[in-house]
N, C-alpha and C. Protein backbone atom coordinates (compact mmCIF):
# COMPACT_ATOMS: atom_id res chain seq x y z
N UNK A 1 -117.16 -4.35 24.39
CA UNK A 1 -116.42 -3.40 25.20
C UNK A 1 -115.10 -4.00 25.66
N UNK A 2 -113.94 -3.50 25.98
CA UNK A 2 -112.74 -3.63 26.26
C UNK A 2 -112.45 -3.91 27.96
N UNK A 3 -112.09 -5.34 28.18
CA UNK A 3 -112.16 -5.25 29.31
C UNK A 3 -111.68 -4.96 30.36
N UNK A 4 -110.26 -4.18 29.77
CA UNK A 4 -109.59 -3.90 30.43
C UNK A 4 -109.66 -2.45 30.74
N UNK A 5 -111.06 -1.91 30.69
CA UNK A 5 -110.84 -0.22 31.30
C UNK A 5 -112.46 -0.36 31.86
N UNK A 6 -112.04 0.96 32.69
CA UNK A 6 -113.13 0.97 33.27
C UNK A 6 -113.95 1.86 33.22
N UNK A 7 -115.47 1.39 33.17
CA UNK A 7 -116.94 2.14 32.74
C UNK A 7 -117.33 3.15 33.57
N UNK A 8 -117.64 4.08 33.65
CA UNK A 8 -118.41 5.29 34.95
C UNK A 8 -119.41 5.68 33.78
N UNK A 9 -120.61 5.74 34.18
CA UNK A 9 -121.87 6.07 34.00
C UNK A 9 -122.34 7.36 35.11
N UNK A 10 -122.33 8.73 34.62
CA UNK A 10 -122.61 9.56 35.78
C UNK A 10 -123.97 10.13 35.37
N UNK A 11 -124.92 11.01 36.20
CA UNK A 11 -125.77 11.85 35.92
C UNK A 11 -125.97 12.49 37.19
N UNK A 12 -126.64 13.66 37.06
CA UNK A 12 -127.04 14.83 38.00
C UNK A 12 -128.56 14.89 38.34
N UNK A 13 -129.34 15.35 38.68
CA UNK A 13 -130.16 15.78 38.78
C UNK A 13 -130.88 17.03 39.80
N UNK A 14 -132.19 17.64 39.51
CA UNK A 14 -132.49 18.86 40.63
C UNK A 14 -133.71 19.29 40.36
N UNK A 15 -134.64 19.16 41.66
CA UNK A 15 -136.06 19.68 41.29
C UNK A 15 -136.21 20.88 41.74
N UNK A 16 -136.47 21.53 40.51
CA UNK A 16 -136.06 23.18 40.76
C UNK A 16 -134.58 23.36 40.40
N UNK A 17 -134.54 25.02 39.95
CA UNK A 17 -133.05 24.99 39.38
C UNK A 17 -132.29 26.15 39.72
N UNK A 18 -132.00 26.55 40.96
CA UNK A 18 -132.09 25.52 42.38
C UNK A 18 -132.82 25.02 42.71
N UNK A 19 -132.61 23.97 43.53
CA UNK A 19 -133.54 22.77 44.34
C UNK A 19 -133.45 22.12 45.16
N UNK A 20 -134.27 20.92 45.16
CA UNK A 20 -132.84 19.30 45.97
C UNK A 20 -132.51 18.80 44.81
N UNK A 21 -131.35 18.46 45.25
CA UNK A 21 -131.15 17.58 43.98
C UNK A 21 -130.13 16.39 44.28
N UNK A 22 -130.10 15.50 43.28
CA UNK A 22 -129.28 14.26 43.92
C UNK A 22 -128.15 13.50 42.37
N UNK A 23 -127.50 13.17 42.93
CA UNK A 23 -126.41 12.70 41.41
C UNK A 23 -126.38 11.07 41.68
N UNK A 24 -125.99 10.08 40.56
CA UNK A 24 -125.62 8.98 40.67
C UNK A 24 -124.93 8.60 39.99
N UNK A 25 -124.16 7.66 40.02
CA UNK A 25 -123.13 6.76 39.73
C UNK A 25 -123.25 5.23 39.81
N UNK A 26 -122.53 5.12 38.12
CA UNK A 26 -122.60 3.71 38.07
C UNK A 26 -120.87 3.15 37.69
N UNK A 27 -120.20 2.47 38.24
CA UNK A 27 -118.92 2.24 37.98
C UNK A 27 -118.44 0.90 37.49
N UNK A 28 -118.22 0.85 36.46
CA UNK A 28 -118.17 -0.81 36.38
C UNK A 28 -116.45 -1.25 36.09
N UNK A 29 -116.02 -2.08 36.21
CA UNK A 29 -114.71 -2.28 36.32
C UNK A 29 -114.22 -3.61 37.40
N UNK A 30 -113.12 -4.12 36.43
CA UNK A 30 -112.78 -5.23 37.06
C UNK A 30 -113.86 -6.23 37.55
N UNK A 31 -114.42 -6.78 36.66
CA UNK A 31 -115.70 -7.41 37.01
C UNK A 31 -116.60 -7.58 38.33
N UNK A 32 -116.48 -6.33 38.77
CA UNK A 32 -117.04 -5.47 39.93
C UNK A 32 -117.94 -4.43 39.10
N UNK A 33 -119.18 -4.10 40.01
CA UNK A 33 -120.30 -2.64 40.37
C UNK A 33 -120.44 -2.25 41.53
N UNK A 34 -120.07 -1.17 41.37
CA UNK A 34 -120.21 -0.04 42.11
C UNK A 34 -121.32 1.12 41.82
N UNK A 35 -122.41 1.07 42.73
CA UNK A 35 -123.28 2.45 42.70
C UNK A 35 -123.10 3.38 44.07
N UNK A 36 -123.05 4.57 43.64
CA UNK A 36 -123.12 5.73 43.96
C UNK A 36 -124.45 6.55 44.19
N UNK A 37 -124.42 7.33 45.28
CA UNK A 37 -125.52 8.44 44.74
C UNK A 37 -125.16 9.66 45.84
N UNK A 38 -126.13 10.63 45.70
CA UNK A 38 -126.08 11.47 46.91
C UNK A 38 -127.14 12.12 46.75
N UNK A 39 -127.32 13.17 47.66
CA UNK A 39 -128.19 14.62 47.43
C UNK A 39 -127.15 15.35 48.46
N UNK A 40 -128.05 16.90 48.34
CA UNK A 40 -127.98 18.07 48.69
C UNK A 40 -129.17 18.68 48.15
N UNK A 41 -129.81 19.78 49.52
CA UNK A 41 -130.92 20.26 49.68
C UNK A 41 -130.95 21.15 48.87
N UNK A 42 -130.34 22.13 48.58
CA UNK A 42 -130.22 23.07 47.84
C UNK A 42 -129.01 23.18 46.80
N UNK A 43 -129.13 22.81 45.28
CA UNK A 43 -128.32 22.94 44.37
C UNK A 43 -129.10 23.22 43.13
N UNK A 44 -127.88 22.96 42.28
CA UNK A 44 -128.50 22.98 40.63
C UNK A 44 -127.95 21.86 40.26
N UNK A 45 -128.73 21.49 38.74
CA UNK A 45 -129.07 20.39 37.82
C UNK A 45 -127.44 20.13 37.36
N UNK A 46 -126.75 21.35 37.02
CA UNK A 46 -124.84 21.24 37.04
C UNK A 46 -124.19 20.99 38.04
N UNK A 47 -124.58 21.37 38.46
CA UNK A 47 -123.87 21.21 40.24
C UNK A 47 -123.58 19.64 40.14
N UNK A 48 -125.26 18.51 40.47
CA UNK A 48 -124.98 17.83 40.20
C UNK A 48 -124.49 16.50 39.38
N UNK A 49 -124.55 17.03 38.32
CA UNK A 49 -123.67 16.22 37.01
C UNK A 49 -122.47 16.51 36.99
N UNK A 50 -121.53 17.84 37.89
CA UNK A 50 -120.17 17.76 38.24
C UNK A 50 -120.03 16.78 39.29
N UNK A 51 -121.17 16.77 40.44
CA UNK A 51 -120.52 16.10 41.55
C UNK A 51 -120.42 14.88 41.12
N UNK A 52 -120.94 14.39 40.47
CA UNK A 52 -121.58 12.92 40.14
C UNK A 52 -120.13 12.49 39.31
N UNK A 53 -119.48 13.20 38.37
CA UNK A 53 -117.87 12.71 38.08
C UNK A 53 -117.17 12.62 39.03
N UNK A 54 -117.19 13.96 39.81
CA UNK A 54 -116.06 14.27 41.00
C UNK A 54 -116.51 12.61 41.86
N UNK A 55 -117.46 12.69 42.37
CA UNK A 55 -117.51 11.47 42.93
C UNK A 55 -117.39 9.83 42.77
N UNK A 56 -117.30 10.27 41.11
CA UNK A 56 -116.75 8.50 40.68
C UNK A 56 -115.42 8.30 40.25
N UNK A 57 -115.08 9.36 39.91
CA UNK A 57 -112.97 9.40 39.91
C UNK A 57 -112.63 9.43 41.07
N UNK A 58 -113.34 10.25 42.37
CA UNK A 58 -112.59 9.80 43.74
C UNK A 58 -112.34 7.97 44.19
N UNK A 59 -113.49 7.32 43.57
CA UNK A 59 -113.08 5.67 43.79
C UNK A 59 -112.40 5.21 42.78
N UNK A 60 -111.87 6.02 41.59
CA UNK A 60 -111.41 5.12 40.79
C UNK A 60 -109.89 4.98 40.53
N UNK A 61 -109.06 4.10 41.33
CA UNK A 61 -107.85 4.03 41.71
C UNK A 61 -106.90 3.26 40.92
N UNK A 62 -107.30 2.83 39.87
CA UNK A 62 -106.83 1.85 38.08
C UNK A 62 -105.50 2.61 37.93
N UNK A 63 -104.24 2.18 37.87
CA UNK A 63 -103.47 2.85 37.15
C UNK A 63 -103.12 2.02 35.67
N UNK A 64 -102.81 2.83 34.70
CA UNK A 64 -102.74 2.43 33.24
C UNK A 64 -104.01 1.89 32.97
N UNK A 65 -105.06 2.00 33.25
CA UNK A 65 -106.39 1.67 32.55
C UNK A 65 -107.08 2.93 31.96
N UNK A 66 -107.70 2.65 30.78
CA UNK A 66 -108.47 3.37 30.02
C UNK A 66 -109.74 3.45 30.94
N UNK A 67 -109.84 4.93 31.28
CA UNK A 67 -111.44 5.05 31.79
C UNK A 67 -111.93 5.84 30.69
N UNK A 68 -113.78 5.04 30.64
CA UNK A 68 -114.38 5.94 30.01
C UNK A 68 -115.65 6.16 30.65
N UNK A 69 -116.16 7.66 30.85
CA UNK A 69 -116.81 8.16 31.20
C UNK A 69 -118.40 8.73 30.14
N UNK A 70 -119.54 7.87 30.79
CA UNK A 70 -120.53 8.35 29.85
C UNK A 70 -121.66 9.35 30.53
N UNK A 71 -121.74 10.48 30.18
CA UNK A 71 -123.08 11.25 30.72
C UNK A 71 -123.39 11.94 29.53
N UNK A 72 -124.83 12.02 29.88
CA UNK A 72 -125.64 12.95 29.22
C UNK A 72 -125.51 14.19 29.22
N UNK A 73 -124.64 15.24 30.01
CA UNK A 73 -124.53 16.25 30.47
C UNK A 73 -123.48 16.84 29.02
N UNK A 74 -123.88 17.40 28.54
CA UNK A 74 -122.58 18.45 27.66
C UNK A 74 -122.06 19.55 27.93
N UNK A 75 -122.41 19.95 29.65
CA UNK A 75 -121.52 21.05 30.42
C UNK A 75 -120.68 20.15 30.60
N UNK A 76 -120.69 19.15 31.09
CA UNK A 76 -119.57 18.23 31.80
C UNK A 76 -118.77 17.96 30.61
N UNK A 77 -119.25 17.63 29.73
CA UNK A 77 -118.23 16.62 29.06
C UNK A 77 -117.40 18.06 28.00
N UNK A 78 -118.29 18.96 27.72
CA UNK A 78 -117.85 20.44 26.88
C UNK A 78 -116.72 20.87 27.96
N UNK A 79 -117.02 21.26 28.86
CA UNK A 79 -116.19 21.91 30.00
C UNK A 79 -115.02 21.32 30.10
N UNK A 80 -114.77 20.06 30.68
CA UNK A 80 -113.68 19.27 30.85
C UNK A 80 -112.46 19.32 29.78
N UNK A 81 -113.17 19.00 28.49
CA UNK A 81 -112.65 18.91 27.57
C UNK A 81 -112.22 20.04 26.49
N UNK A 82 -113.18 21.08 26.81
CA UNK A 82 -112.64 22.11 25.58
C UNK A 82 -112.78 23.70 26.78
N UNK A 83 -113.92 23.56 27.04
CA UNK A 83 -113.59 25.28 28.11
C UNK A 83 -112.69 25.34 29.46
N UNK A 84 -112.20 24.40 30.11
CA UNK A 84 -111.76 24.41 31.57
C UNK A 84 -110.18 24.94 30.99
N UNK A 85 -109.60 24.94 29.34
CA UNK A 85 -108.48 25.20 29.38
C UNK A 85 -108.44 26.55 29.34
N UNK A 86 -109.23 27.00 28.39
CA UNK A 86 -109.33 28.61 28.37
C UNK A 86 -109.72 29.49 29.60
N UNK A 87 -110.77 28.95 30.34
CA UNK A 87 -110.92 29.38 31.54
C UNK A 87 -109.88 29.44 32.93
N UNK A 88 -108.63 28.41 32.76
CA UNK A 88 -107.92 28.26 33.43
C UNK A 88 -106.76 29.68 32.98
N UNK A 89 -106.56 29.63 31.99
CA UNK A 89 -105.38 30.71 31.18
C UNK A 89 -106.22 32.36 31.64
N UNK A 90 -107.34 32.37 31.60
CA UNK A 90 -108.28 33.76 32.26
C UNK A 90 -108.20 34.00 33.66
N UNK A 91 -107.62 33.17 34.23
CA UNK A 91 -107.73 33.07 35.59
C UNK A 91 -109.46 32.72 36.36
N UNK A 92 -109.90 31.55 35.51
CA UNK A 92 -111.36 31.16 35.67
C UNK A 92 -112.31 31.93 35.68
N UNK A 93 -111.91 32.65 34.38
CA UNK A 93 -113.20 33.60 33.98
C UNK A 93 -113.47 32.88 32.51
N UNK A 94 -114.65 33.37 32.37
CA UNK A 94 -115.29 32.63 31.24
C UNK A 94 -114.90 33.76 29.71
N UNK A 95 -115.15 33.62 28.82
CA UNK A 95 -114.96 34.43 27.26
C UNK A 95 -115.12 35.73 27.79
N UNK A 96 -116.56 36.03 28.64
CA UNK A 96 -117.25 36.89 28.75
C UNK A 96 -116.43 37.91 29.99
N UNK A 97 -115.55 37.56 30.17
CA UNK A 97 -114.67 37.98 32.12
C UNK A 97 -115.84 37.89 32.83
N UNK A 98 -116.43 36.64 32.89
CA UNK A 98 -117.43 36.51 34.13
C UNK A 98 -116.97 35.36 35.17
N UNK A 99 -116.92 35.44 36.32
CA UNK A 99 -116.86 33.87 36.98
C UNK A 99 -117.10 33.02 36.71
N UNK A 100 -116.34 31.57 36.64
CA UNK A 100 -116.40 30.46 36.53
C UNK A 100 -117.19 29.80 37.07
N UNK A 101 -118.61 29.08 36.76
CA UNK A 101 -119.82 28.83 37.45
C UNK A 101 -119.35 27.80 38.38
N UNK A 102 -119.60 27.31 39.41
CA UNK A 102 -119.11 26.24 39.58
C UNK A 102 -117.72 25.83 39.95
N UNK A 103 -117.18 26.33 40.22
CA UNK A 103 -115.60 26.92 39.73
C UNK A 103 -114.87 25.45 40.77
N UNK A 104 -115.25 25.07 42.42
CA UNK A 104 -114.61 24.78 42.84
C UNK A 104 -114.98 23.12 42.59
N UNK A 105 -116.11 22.55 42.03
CA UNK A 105 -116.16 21.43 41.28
C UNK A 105 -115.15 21.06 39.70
N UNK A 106 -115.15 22.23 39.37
CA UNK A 106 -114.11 21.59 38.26
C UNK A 106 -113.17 21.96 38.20
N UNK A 107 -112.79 22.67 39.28
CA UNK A 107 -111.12 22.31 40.08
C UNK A 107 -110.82 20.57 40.78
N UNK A 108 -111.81 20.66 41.27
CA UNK A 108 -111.32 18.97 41.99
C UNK A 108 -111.79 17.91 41.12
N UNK A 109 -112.58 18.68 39.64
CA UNK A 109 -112.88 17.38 38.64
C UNK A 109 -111.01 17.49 37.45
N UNK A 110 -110.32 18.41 37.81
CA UNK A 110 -109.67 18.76 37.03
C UNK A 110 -108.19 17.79 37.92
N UNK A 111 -108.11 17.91 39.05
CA UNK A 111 -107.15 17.34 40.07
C UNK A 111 -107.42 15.75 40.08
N UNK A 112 -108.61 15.51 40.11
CA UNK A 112 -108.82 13.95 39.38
C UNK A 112 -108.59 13.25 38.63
N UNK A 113 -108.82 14.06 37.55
CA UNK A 113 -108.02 13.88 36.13
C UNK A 113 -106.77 13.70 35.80
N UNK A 114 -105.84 14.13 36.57
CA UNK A 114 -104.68 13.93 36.43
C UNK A 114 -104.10 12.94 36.61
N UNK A 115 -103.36 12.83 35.58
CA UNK A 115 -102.77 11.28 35.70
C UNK A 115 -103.62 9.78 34.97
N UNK A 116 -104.41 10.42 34.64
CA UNK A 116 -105.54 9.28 34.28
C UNK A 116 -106.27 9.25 33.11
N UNK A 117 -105.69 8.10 32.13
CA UNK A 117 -106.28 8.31 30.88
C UNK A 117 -107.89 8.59 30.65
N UNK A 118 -108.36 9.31 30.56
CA UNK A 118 -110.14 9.65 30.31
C UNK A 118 -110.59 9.93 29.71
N UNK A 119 -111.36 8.83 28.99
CA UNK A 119 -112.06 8.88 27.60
C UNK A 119 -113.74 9.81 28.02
N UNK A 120 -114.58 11.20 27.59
CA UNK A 120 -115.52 11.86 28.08
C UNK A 120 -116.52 11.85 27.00
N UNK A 121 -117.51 11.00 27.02
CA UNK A 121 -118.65 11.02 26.22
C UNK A 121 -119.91 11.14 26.47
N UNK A 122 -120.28 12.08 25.56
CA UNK A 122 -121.83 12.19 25.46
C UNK A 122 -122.80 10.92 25.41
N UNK A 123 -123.63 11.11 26.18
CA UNK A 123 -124.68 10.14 25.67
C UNK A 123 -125.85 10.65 25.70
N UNK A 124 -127.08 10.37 24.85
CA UNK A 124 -128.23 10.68 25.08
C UNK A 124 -128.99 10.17 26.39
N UNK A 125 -129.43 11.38 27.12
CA UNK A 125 -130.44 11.06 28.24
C UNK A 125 -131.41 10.35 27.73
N UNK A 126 -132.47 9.45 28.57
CA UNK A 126 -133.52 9.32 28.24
C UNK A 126 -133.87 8.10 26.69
N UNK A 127 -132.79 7.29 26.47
CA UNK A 127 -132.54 7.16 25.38
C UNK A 127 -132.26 5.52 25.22
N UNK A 128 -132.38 5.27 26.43
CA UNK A 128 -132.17 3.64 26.73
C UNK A 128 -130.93 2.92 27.19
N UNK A 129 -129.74 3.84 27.13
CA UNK A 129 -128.62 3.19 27.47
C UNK A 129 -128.77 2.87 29.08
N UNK A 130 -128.69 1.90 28.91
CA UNK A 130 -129.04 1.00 30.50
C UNK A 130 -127.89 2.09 31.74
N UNK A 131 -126.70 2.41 31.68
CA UNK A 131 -126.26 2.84 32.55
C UNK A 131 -126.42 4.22 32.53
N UNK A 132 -126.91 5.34 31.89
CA UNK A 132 -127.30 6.32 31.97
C UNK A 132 -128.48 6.55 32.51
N UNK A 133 -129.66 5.36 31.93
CA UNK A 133 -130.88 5.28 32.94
C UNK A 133 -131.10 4.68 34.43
N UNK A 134 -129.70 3.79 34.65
CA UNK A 134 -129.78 3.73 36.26
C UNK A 134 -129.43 4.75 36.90
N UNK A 135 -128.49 5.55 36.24
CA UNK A 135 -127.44 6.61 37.08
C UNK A 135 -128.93 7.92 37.05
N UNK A 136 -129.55 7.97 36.18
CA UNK A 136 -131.02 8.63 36.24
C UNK A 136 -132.01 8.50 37.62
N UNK A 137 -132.12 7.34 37.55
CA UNK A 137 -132.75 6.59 38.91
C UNK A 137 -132.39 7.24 39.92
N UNK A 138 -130.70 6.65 40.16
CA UNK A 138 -130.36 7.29 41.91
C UNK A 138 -130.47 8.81 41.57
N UNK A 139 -130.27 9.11 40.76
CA UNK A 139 -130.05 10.76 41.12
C UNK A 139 -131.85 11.36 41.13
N UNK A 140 -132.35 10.84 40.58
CA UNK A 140 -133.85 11.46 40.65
C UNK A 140 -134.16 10.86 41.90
N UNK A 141 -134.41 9.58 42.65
CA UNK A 141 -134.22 9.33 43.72
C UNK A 141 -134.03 10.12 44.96
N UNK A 142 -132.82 10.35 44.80
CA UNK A 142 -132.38 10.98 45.97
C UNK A 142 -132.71 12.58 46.08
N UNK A 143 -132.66 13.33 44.67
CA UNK A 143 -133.26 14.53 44.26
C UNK A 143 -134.93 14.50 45.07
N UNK A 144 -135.52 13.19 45.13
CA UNK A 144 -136.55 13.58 46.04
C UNK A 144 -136.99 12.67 47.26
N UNK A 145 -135.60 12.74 47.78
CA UNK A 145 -135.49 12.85 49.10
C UNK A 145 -135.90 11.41 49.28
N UNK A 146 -135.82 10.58 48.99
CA UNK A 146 -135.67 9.09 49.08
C UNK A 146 -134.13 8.23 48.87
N UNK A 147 -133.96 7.40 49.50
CA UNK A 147 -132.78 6.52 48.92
C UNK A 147 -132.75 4.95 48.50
N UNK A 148 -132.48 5.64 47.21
CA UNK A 148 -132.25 3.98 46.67
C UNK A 148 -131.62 3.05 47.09
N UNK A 149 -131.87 1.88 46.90
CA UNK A 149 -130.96 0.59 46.91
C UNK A 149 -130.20 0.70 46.06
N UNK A 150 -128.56 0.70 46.19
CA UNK A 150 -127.23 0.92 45.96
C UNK A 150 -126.55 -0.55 45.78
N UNK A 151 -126.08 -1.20 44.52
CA UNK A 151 -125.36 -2.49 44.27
C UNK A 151 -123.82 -1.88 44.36
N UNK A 152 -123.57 -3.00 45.19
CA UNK A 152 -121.46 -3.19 44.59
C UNK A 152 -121.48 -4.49 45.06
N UNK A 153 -121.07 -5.37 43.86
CA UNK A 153 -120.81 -6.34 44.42
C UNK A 153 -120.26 -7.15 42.63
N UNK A 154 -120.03 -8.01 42.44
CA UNK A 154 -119.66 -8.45 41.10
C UNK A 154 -120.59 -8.61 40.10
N UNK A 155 -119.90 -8.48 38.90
CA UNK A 155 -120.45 -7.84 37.68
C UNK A 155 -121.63 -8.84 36.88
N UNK A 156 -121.43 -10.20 37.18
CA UNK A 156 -122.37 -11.47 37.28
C UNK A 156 -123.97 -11.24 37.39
N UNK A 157 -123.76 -10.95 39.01
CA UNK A 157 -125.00 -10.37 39.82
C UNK A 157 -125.38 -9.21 39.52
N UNK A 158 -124.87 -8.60 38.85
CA UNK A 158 -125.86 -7.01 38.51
C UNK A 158 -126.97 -7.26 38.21
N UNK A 159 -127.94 -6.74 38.18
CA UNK A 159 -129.38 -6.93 37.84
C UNK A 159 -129.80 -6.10 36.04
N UNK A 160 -128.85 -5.36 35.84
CA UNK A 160 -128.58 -4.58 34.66
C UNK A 160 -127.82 -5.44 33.76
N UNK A 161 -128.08 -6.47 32.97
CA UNK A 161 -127.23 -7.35 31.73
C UNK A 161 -126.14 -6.51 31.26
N UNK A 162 -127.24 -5.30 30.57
CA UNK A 162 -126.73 -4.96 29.66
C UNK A 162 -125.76 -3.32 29.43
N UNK A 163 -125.69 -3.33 31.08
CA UNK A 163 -125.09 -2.08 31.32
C UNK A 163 -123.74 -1.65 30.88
N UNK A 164 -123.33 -2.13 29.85
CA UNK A 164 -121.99 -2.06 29.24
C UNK A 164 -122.36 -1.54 27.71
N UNK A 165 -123.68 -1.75 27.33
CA UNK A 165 -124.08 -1.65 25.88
C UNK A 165 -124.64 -0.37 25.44
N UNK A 166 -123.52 0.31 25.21
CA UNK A 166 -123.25 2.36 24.95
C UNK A 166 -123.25 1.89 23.29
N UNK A 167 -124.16 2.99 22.91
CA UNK A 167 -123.93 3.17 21.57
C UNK A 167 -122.78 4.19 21.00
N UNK A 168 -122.22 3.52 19.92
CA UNK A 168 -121.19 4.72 19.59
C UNK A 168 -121.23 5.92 18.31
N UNK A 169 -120.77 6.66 18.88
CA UNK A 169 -120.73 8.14 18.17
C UNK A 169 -119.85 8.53 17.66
């Protein structure tokens, strides 16, 4: 991996769809970790795999660095990248002239973005990539109403080796 950009590992989660549900974040950069998480009592499984970006571009303050972003989510990474333009030109209506689900998360995932090179990839859930399965953790975690133990501290001490080791597509 390239060490000069920086890693975000996001995921969502929600028991029930609506539910509780909780998102996490894994940020790696500048030989620093950063984890993330949250809940909210009542959401959906999108909801939080938007918040879970929105909330790791709000810390990520790199200028001229390559970020790349890995989730499992293909609303997130589809949306961002290929529907948020067409939906923006509709006045955030979808193909269908329906409302934009979600609408005021990928406005402030869209205001984030700016300015900031962002590489958006799929990864398989469930699938072994070490930072997709921690960012799994906090968000199922907190989705039931527990809170994890949260690392930031340098990249040495992570307890995850191999949290940099994304397969490529």
């Amino acid at each position: 991996m390239n060490e000069n950009a920086t890693y975000i590992f996001t995921d969502g989660s929600s028991r029930g769809n609506p539910g509780p549900g909780g998102w996490g974040v894994v940020i790696v950069g500048e030989e620093r970790v950063i984890e993330l998480g949250g809940r909210e009592t009542h959401t959906t499984n999108n909801r939080m795999e938007l918040t879970a970006a929105v909330k790791a571009l709000e810390q990520v303050h790199t200028h001229g660095l390559k970020i790349r972003v890995f989730t499992d989510s293909g609303y997130l990474v589809n949306g961002i990248t290929q529907w948020i333009f067409g939906w923006q030109k509709r006045g955030w209506k979808t193909a269908d002239k329906k409302a934009v689900l979600n609408r005021d998360l990928w406005e402030q995932l869209l205001a984030l973005s700016v300015g900031k090179s962002i590489e958006w990839k799929q990864v398989s859930g469930h699938a072994g990539v070490a930072g997709n399965e921690r960012c799994d953790e906090i968000a199922t975690t907190f989705a039931d109403g527990s809170t994890p133990s949260l690392y930031s501290g340098v990249l040495e001490n992570y307890r995850i080796k191999n949290i940099l080791d994304v397969p490529r597509r």
